[in-house]
Protein backbone atom coordinates (compact mmCIF):
# COMPACT_ATOMS: atom_id res chain seq x y z
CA UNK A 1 8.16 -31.90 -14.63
CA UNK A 2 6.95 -33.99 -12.04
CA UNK A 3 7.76 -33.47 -8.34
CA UNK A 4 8.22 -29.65 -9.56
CA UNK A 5 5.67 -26.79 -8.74
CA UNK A 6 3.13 -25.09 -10.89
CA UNK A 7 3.56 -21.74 -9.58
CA UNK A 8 0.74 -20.73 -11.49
CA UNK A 9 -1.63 -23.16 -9.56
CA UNK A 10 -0.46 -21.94 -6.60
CA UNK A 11 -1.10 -18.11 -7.41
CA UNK A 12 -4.16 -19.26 -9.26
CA UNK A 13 -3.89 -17.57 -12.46
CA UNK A 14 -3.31 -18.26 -15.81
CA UNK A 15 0.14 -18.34 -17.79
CA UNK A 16 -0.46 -15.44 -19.83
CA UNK A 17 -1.74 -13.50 -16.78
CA UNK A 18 0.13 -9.57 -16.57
CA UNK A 19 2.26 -8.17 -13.97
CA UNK A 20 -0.71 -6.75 -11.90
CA UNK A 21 -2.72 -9.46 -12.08
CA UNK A 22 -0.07 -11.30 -10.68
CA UNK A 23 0.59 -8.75 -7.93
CA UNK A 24 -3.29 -8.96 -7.54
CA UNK A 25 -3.22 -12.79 -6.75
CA UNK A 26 -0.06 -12.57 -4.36
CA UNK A 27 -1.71 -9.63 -1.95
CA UNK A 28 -5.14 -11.89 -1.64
CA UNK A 29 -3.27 -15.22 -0.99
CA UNK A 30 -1.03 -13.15 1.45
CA UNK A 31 -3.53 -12.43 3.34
CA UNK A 32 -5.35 -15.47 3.58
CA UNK A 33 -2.54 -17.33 4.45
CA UNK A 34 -0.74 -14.48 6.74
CA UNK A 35 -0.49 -16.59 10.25
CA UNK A 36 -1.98 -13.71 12.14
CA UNK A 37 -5.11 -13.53 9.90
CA UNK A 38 -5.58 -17.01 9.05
CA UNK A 39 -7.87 -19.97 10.57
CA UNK A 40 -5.34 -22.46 9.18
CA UNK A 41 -2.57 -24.21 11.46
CA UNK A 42 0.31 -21.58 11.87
CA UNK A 43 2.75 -24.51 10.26
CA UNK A 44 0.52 -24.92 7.72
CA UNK A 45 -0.12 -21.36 7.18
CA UNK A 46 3.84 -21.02 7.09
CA UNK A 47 4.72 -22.72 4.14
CA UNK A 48 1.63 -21.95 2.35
CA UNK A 49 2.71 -18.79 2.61
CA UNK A 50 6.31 -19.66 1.92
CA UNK A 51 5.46 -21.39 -1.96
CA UNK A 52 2.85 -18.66 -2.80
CA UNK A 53 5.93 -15.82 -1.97
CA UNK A 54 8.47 -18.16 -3.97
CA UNK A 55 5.90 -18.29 -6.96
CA UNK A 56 5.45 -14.72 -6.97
CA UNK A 57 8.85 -14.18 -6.42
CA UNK A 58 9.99 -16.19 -9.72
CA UNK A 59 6.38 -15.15 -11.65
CA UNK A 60 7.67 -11.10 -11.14
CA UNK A 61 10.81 -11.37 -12.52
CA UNK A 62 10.84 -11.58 -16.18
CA UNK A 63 13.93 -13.32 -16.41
CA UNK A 64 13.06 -16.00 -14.14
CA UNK A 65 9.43 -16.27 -15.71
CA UNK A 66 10.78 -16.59 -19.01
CA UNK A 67 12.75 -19.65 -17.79
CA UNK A 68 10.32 -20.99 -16.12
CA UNK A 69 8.17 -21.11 -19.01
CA UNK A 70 10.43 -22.57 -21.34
CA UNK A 71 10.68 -25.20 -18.47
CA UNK A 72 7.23 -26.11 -18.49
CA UNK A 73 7.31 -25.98 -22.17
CA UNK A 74 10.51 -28.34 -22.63
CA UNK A 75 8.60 -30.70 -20.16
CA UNK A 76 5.38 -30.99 -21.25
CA UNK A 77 6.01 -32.16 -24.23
CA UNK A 78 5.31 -36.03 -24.20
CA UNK A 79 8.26 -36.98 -26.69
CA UNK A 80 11.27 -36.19 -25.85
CA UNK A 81 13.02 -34.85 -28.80
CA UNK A 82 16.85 -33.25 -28.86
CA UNK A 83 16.62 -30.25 -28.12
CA UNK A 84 20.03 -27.30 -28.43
CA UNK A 85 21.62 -27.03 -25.28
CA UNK A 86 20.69 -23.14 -23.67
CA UNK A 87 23.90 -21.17 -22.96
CA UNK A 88 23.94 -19.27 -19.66
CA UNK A 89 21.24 -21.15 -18.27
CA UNK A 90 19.73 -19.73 -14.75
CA UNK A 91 21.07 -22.13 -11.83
CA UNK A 92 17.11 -21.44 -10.33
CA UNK A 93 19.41 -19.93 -6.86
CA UNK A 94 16.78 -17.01 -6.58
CA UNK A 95 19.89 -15.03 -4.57
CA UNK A 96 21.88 -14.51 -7.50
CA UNK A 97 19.18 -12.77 -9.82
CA UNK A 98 18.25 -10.50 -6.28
CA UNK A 99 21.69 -9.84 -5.08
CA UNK A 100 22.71 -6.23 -4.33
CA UNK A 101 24.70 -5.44 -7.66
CA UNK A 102 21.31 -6.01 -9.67
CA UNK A 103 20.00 -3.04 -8.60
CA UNK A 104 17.88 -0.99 -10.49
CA UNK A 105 18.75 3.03 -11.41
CA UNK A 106 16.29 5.79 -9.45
CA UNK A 107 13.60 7.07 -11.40
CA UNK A 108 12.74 10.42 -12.28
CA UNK A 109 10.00 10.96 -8.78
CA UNK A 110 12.88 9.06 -6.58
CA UNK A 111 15.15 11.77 -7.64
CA UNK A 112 12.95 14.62 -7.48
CA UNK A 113 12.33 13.49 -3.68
CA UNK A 114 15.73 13.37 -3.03
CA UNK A 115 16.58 17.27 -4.38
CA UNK A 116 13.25 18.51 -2.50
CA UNK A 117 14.61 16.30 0.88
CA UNK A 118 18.22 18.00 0.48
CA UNK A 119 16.37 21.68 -0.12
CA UNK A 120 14.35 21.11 2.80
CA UNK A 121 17.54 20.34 4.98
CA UNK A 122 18.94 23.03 3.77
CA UNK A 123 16.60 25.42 4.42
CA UNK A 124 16.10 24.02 7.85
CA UNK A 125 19.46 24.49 8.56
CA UNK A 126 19.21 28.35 7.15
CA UNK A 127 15.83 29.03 9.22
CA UNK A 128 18.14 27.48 12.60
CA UNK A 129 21.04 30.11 11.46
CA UNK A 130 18.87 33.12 11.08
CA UNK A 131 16.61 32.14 14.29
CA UNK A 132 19.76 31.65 16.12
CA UNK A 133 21.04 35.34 15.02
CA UNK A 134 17.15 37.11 15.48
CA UNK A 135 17.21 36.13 19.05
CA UNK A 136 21.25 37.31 20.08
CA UNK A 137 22.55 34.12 19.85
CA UNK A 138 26.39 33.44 18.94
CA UNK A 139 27.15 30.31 16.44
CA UNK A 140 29.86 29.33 18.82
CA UNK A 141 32.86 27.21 16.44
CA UNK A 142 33.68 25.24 19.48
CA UNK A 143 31.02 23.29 21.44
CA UNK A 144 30.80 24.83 25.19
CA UNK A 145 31.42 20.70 26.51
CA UNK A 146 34.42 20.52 24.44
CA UNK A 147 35.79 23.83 26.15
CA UNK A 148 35.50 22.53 29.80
């Protein structure tokens, strides 16, 4: 384990510490360390900035956490006994647990926003119609710069 980061050092909280406290600890280091609010050097700042959003990054994600764990576990133990060989082990390549086929399905408000935004444009497009007809206006097919 040496050489290797303690990501939760570098947030500074605790291993059993929740999801929000988590978040909590990554929005105050952010902006400490931000290079437009900080007093620090702006390389400095950089990849301070850098290892606190790659500790939250593999902190958030319960997959990566629980590996991470079992990695500090494995490692701190000071004999080194046989231990079973994990299948399907996580390479620690961040991109493949955050590529674009992991996405996650919408939730019940994203989808409720997305019927209300296509009733609105709907409805927009019904109030342009019957404006369009109140005031004499044709709905012409063809548009008049097509026709010239």
């Amino acid at each position: 384990m040496k050489g290797e980061k303690d990501y939760y050092k570098i947030l500074g909280v605790h291993e059993k510490a929740s999801t929000h406290e988590l978040r909590k600890a990554f929005c105050k280091l952010t902006k400490e360390l931000h290079p437009d609010t900080t007093s620090l050097n702006l390389e400095d700042a950089k990849v301070k900035l850098q290892t606190v959003m790659e500790a939250y990054e593999n902190l958030n994600n319960p997959y990566l956490r629980n590996i991470y764990d079992n990695k500090i576990q494995n490692g701190s133990s000071s004999k080194k006994k046989y231990t079973k060989p994990v299948i399907n082990t996580y390479t620690a390549d961040s991109k493949i647990a955050n590529s674009i086929g992991d996405r996650r399905p919408f939730s019940n408000g994203e989808m409720f926003s997305l019927l209300l935004l296509v009733i609105v444009i709907f409805a927009c497009l019904l109030f342009a119609v019957l404006f369009a007809n109140f005031t004499g206006k044709e709905i012409n097919s063809m548009p008049i710069w097509l026709i010239k």
